[in-house]
PDB file of N, CA and C in Angstrom:
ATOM      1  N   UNK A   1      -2.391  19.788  24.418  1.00  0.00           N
ATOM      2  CA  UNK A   1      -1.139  19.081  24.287  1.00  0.00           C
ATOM      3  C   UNK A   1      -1.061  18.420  22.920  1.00  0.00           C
ATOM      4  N   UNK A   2      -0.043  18.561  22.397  1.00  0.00           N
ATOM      5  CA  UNK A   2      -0.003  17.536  20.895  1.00  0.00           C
ATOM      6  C   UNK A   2       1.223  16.815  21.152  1.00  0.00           C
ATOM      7  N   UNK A   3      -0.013  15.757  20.478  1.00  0.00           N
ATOM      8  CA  UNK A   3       1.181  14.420  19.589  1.00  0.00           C
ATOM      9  C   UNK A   3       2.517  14.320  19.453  1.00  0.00           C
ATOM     10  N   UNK A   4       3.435  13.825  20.042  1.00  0.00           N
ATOM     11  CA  UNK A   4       4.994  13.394  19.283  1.00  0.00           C
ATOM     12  C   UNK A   4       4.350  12.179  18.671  1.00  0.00           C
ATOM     13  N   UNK A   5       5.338  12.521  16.842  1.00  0.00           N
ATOM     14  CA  UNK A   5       5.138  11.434  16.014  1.00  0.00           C
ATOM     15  C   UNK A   5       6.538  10.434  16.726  1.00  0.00           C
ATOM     16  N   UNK A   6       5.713   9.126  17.048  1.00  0.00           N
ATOM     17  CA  UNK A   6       6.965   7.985  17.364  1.00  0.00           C
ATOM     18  C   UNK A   6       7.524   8.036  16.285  1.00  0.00           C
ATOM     19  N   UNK A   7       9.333   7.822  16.808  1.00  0.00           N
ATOM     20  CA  UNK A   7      10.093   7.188  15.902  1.00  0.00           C
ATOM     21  C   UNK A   7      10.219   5.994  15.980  1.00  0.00           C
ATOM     22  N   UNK A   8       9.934   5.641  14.629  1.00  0.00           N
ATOM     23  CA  UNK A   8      10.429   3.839  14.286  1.00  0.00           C
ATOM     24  C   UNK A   8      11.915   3.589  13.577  1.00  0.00           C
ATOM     25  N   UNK A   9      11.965   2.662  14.311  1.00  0.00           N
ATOM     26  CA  UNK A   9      13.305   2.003  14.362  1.00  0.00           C
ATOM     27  C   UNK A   9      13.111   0.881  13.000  1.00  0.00           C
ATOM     28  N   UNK A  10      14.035   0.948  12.120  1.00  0.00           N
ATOM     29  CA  UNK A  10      14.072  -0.352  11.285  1.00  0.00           C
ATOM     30  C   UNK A  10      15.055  -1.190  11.833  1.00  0.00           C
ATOM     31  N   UNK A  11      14.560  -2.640  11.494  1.00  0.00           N
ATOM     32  CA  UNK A  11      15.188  -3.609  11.947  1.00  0.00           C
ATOM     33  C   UNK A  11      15.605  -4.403  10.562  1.00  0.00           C
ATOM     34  N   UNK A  12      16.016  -5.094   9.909  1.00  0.00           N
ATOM     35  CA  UNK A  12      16.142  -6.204   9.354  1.00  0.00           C
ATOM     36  C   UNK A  12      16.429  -5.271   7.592  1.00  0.00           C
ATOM     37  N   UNK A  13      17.536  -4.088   7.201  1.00  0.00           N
ATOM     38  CA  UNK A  13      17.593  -3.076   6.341  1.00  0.00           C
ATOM     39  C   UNK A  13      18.754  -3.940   5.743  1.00  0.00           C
ATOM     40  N   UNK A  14      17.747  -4.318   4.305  1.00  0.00           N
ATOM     41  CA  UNK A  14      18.621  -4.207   3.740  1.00  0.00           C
ATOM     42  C   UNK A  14      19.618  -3.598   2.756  1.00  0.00           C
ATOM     43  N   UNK A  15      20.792  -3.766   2.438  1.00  0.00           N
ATOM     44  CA  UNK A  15      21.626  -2.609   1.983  1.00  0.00           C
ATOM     45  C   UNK A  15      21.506  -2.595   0.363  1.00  0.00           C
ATOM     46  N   UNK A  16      20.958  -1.709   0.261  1.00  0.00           N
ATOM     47  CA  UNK A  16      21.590  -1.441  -1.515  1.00  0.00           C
ATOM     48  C   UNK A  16      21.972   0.039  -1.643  1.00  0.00           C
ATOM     49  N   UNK A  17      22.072  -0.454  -3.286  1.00  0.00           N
ATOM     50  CA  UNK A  17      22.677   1.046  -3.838  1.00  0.00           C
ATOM     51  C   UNK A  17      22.239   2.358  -3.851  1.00  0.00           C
ATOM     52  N   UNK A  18      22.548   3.178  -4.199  1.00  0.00           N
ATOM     53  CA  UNK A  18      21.855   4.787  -4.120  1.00  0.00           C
ATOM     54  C   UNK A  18      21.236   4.372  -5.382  1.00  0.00           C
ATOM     55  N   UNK A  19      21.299   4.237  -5.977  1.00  0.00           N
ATOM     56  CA  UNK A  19      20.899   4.256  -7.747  1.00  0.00           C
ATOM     57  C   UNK A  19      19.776   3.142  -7.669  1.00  0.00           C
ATOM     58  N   UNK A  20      20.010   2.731  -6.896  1.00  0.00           N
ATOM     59  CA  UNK A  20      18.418   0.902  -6.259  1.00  0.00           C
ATOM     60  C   UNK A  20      17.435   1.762  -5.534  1.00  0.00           C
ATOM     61  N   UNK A  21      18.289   2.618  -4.388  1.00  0.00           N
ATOM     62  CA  UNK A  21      17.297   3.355  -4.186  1.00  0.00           C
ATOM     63  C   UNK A  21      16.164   4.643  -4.712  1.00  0.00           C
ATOM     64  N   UNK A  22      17.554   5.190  -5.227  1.00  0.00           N
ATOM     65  CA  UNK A  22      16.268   5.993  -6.497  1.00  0.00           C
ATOM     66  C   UNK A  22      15.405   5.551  -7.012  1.00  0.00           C
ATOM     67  N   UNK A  23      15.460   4.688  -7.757  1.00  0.00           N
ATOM     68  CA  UNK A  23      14.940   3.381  -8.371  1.00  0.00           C
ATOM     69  C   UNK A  23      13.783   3.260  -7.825  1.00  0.00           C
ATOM     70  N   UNK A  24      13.754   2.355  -6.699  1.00  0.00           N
ATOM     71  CA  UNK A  24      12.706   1.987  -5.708  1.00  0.00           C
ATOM     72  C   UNK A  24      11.694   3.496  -5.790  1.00  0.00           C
ATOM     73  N   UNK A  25      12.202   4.660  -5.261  1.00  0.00           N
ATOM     74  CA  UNK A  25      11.347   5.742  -4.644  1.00  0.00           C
ATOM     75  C   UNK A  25      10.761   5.971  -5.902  1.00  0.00           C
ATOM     76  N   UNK A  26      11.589   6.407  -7.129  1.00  0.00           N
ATOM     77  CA  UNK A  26      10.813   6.824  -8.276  1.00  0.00           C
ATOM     78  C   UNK A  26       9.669   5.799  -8.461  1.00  0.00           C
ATOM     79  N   UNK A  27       9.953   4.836  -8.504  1.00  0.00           N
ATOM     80  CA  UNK A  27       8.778   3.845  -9.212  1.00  0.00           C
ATOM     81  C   UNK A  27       7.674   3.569  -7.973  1.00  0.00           C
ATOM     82  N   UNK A  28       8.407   4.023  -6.492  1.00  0.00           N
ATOM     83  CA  UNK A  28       6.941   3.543  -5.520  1.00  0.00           C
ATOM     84  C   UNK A  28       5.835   5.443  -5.662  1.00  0.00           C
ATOM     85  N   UNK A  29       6.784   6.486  -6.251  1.00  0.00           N
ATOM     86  CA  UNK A  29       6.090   7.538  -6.236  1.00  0.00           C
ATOM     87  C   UNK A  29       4.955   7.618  -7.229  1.00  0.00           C
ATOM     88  N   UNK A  30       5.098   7.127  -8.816  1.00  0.00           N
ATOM     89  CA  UNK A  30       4.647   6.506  -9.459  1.00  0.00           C
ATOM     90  C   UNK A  30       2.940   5.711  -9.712  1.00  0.00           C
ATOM     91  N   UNK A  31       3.450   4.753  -8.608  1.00  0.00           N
ATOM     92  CA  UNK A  31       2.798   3.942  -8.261  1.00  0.00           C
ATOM     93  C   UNK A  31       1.178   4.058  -7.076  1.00  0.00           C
ATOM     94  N   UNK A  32       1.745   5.412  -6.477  1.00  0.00           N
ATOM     95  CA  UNK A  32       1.201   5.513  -5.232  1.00  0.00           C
ATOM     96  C   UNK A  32      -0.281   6.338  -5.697  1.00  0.00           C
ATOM     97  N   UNK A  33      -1.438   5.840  -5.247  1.00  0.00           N
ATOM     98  CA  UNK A  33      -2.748   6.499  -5.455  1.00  0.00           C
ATOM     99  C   UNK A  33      -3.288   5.581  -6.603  1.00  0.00           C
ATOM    100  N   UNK A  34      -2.834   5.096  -7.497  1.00  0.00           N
ATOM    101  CA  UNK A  34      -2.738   5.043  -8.548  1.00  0.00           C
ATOM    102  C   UNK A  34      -3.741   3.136  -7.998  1.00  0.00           C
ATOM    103  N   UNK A  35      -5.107   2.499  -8.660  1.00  0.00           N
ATOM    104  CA  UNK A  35      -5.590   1.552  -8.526  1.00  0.00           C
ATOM    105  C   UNK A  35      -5.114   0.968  -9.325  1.00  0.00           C
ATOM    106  N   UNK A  36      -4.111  -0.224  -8.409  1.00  0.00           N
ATOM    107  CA  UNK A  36      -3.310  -1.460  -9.664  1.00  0.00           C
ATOM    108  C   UNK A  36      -3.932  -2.247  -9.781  1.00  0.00           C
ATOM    109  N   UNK A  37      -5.476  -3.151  -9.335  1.00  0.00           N
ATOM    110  CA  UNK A  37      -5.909  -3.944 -10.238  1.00  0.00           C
ATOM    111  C   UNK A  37      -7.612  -3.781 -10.334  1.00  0.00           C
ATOM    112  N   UNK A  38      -7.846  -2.687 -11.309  1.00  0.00           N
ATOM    113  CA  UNK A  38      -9.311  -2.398 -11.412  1.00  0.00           C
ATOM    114  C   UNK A  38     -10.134  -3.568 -11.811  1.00  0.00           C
ATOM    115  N   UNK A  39      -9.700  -4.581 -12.425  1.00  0.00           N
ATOM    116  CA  UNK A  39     -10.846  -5.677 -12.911  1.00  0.00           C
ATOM    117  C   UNK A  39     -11.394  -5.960 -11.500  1.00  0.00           C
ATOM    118  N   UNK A  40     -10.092  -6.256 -10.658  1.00  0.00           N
ATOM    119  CA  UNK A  40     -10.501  -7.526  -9.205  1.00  0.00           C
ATOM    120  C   UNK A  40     -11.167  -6.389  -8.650  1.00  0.00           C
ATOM    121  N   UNK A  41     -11.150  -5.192  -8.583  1.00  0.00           N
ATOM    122  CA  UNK A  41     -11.605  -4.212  -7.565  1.00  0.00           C
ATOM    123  C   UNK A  41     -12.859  -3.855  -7.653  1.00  0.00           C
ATOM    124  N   UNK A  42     -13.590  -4.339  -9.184  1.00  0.00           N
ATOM    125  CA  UNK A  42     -14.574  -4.005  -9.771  1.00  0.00           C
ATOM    126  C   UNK A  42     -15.252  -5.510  -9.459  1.00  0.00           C
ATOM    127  N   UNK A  43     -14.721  -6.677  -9.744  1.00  0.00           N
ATOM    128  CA  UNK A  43     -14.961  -7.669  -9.474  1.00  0.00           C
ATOM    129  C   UNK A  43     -15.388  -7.908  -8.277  1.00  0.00           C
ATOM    130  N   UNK A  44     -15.042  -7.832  -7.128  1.00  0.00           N
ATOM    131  CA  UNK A  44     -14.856  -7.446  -5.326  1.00  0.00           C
ATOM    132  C   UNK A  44     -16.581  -6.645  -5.404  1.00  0.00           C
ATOM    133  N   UNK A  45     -16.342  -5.931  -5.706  1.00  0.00           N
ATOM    134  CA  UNK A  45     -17.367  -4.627  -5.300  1.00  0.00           C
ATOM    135  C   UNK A  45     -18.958  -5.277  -5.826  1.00  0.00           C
ATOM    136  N   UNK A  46     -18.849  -5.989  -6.973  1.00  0.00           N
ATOM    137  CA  UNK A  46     -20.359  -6.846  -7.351  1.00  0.00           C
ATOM    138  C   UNK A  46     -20.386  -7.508  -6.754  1.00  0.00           C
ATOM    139  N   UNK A  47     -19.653  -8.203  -6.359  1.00  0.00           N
ATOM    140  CA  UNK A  47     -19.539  -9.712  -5.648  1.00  0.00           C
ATOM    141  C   UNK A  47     -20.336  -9.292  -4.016  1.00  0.00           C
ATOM    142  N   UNK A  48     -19.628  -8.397  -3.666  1.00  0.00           N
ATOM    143  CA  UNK A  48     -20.281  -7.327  -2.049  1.00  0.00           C
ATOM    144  C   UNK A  48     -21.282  -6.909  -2.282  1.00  0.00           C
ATOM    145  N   UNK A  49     -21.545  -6.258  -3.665  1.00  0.00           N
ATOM    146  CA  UNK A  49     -22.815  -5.387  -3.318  1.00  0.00           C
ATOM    147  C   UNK A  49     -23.970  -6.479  -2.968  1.00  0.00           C
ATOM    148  N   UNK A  50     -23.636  -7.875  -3.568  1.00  0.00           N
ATOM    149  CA  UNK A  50     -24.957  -8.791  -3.782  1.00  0.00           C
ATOM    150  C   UNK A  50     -25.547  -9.152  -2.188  1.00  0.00           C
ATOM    151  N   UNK A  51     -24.426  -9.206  -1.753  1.00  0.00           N
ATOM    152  CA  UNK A  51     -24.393  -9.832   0.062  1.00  0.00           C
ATOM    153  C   UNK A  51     -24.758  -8.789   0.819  1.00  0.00           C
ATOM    154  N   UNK A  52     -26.162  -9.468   1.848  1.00  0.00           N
ATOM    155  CA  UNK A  52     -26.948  -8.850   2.280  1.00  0.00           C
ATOM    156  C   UNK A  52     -26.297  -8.214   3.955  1.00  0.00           C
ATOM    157  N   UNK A  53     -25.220 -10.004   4.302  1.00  0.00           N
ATOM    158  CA  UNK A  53     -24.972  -9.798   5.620  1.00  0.00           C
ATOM    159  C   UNK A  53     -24.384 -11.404   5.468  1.00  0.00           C
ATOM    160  N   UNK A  54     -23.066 -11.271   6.338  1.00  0.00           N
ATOM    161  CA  UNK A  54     -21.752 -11.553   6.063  1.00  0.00           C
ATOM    162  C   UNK A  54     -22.258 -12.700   7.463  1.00  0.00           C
ATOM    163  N   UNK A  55     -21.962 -14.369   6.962  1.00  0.00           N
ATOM    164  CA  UNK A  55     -22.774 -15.465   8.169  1.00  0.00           C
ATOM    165  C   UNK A  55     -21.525 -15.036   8.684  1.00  0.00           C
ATOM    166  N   UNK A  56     -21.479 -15.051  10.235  1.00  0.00           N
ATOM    167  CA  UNK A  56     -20.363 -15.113  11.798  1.00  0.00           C
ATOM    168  C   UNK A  56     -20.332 -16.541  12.033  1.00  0.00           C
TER     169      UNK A  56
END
C-alpha cells in the first residue's frame, strides 16, 4: 500500500504581488542548499567536538 501525501491547508496567507512572488521564489531558490553562516557553523562544530557528553 503507499502513502497519500497530506494536503496542507494554509492558514494566515498573506496577499502579495505576482512580481513579490517571483521575487520571493527566485531568491528562496538561490538560497536553498547553499550554508548561510559558515563562521557560526564552523564555530558550533569545535565548540561540540570538545564535549564529551551533554550534563541532563
Amino acid at each position: 500500500m503507499g502513502r497519500k501525501k497530506q494536503i496542507l491547508k494554509a492558514t494566515k496567507v498573506l496577499s502579495m504581488s505576482k512580481t513579490t512572488k517571483e521575487r520571493i521564489s527566485s531568491i528562496a531558490k538561490d538560497i536553498k542548499g547553499k550554508e548561510l553562516f559558515p563562521e557560526k557553523t564552523e564555530l558550533a562544530k569545535k565548540t561540540l567536538s570538545s564535549i564529551k557528553s551533554l550534563p541532563i
